[in-house]
C-alpha atoms as a PDB file:
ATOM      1  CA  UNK A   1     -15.942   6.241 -17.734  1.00  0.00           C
ATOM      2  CA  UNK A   2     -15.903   3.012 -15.508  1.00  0.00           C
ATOM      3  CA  UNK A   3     -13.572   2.305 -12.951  1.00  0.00           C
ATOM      4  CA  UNK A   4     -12.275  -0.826 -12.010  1.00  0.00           C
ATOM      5  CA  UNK A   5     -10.782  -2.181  -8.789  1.00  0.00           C
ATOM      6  CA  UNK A   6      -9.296  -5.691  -8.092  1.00  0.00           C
ATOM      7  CA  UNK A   7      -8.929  -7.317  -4.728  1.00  0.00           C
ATOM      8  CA  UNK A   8      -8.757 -10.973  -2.725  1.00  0.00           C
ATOM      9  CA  UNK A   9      -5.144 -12.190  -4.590  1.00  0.00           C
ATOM     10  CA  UNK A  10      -2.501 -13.667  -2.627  1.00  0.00           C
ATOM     11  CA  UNK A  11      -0.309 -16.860  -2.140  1.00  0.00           C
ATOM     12  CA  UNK A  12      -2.315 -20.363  -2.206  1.00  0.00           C
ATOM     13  CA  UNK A  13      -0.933 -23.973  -2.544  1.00  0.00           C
ATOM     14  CA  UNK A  14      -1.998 -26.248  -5.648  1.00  0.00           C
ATOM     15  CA  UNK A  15      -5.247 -26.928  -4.923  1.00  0.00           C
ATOM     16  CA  UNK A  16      -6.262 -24.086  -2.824  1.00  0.00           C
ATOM     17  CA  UNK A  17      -9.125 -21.671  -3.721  1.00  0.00           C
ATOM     18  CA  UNK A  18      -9.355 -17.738  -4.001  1.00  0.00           C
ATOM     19  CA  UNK A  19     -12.369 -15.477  -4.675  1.00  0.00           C
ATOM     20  CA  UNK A  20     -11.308 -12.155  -6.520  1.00  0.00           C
ATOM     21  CA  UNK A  21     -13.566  -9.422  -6.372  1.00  0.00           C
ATOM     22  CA  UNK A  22     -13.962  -6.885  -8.997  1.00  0.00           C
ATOM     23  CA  UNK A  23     -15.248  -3.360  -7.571  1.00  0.00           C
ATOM     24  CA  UNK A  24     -16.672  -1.186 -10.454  1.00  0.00           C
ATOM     25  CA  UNK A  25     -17.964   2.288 -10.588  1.00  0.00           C
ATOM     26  CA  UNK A  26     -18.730   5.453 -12.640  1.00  0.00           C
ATOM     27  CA  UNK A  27     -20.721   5.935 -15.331  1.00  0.00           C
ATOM     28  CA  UNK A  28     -23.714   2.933 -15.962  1.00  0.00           C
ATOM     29  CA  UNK A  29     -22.027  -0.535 -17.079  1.00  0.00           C
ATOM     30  CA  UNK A  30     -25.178  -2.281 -17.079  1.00  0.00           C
ATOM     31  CA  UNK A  31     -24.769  -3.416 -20.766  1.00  0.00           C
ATOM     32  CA  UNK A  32     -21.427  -3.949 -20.560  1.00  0.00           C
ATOM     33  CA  UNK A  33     -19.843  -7.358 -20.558  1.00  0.00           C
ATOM     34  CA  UNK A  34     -17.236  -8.122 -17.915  1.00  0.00           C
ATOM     35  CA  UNK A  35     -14.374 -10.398 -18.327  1.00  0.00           C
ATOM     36  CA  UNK A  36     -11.273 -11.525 -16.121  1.00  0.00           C
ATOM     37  CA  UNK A  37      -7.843 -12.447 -18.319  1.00  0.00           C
ATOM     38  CA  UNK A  38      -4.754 -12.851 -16.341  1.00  0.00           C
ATOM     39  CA  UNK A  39      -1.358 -12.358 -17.133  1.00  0.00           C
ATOM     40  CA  UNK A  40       1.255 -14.574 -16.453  1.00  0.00           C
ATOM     41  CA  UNK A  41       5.338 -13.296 -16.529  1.00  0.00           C
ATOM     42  CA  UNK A  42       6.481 -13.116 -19.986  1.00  0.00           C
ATOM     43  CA  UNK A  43       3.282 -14.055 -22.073  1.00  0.00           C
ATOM     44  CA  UNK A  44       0.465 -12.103 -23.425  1.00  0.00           C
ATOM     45  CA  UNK A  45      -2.310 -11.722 -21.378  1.00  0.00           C
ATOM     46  CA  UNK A  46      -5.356 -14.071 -22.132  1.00  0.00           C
ATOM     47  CA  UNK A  47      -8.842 -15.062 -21.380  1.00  0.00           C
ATOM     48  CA  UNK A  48     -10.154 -16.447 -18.743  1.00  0.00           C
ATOM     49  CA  UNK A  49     -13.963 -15.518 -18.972  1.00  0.00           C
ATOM     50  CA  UNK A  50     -16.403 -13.323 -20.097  1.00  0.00           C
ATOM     51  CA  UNK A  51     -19.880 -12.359 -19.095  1.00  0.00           C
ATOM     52  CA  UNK A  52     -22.830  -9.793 -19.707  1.00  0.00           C
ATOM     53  CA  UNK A  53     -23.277  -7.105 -16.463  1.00  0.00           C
ATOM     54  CA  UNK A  54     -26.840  -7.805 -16.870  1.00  0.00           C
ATOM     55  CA  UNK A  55     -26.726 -11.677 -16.758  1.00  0.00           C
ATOM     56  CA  UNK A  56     -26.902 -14.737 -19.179  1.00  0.00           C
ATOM     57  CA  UNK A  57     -24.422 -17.168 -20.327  1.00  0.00           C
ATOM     58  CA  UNK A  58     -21.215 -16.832 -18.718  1.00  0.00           C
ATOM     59  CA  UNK A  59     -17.957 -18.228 -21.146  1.00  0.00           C
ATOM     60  CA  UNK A  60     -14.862 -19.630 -20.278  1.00  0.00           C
ATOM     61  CA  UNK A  61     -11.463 -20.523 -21.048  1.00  0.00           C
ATOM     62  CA  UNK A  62     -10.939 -24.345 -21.552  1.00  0.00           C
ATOM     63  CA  UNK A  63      -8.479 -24.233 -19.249  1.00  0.00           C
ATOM     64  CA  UNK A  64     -10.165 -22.913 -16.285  1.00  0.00           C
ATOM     65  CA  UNK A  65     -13.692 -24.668 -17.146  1.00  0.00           C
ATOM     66  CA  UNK A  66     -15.239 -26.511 -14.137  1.00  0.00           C
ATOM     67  CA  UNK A  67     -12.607 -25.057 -11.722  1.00  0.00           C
ATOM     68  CA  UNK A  68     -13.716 -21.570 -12.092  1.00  0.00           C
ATOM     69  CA  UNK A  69     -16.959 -19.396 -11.501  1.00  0.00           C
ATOM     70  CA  UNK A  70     -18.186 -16.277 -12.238  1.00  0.00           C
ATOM     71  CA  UNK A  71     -20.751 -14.531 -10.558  1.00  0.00           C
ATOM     72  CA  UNK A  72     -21.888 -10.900  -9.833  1.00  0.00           C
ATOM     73  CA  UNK A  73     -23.801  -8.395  -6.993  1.00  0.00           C
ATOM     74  CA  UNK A  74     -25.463  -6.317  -8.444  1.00  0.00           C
ATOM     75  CA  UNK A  75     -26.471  -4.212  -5.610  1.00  0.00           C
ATOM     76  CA  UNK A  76     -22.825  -3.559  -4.247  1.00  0.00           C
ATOM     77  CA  UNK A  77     -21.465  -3.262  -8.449  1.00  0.00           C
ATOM     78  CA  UNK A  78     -19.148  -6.451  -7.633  1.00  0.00           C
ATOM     79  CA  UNK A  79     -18.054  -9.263 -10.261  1.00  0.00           C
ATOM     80  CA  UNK A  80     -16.461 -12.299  -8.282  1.00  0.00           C
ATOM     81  CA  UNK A  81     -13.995 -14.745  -9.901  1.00  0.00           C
ATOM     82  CA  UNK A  82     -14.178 -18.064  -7.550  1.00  0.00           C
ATOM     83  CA  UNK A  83     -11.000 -20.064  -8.344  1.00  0.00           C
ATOM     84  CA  UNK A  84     -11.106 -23.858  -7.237  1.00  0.00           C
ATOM     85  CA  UNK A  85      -8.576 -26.683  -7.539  1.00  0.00           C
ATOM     86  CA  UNK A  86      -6.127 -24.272  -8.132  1.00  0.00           C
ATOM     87  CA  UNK A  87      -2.674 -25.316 -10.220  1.00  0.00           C
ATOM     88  CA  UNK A  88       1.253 -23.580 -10.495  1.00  0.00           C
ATOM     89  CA  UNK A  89      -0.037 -22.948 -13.885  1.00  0.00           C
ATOM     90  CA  UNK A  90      -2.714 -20.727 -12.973  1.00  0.00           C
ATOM     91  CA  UNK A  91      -0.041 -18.132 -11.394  1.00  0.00           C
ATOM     92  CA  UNK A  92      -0.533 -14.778 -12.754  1.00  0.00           C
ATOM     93  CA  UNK A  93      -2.178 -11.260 -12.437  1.00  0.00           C
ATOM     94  CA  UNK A  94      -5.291 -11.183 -12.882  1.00  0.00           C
ATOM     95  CA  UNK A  95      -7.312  -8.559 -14.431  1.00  0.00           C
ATOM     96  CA  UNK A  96     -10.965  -7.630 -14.768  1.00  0.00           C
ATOM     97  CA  UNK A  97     -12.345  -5.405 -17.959  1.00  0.00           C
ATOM     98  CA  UNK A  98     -15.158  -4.078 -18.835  1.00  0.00           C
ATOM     99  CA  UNK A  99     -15.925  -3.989 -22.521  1.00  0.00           C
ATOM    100  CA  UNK A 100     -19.044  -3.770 -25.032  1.00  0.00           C
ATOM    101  CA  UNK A 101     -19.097  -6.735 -26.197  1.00  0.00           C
ATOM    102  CA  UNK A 102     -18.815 -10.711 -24.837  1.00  0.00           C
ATOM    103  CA  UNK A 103     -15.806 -11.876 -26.345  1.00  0.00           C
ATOM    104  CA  UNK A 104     -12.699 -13.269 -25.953  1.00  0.00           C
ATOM    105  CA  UNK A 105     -10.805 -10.699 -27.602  1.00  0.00           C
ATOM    106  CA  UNK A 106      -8.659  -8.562 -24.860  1.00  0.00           C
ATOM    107  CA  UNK A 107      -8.455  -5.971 -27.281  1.00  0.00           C
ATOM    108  CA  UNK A 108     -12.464  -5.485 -27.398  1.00  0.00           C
ATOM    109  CA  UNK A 109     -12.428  -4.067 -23.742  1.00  0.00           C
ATOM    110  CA  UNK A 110     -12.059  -0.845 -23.063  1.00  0.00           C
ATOM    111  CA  UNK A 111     -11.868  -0.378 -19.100  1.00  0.00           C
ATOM    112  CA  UNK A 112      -9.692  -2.275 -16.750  1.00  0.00           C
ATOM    113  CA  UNK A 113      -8.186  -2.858 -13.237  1.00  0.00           C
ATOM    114  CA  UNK A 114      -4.769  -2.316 -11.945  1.00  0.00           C
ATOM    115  CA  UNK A 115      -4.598  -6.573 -11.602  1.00  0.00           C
ATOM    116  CA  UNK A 116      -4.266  -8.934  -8.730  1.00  0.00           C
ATOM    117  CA  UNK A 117      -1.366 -11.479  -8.215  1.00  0.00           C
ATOM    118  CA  UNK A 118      -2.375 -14.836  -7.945  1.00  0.00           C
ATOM    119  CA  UNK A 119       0.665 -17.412  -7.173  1.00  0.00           C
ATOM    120  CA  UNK A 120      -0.193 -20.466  -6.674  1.00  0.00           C
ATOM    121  CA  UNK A 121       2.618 -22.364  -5.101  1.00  0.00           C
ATOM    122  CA  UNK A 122       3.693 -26.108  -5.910  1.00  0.00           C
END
């Protein structure tokens, strides 16, 4: 079992920047990949990135590509989501999994956090 907790969302204006953080613990994860998806009111939640625990190539979204950045601690079991040049459009809750394989695929993951609202005001 892996736990996941969310934290650092909040209100930002367009442009603004926000670092979620992505506590995880229980059993070992280090093979897992990690992704963040967000979920906006009314639509399905999609991807925003994906990455192996252990390192390597990190894949994103199109739509969040060169504003966004993943990165991890290992020592303190953290994932980070560092959201730049933030936009209205990028308003929703965010979410960090933890899943067996690197893909896009929400339904591929099989742990994930209670979410984090990001609003991103015009």
């Amino acid at each position: 079992q892996v736990q996941l907790v969310e934290s650092g969302g909040g209100l930002v204006q367009t442009g603004g920047s926000l670092r979620l953080s992505c506590a995880a613990s229980g059993r070992s994860f280090s093979s897992y990949a990690m992704g963040w998806f967000r979920q906006a009111p009314g639509k399905e939640r999609e991807f925003v990135l994906t990455m192996k625990w252990s390192g390597g190539t990190t894949y994103y979204a199109d739509s969040v590509k060169g504003r966004f950045t993943a990165s991890r601690d290992s020592a303190k079991k953290t994932v980070y989501l560092q959201m730049n040049s933030l936009k209205p459009d990028d308003t929703a809750v965010y979410y960090c999994a933890a899943g067996r394989v690197v893909t896009s695929d929400v339904r591929q993951y099989d742990y994930w956090g209670q979410g984090t609202q990001v609003t991103v005001s015009s």
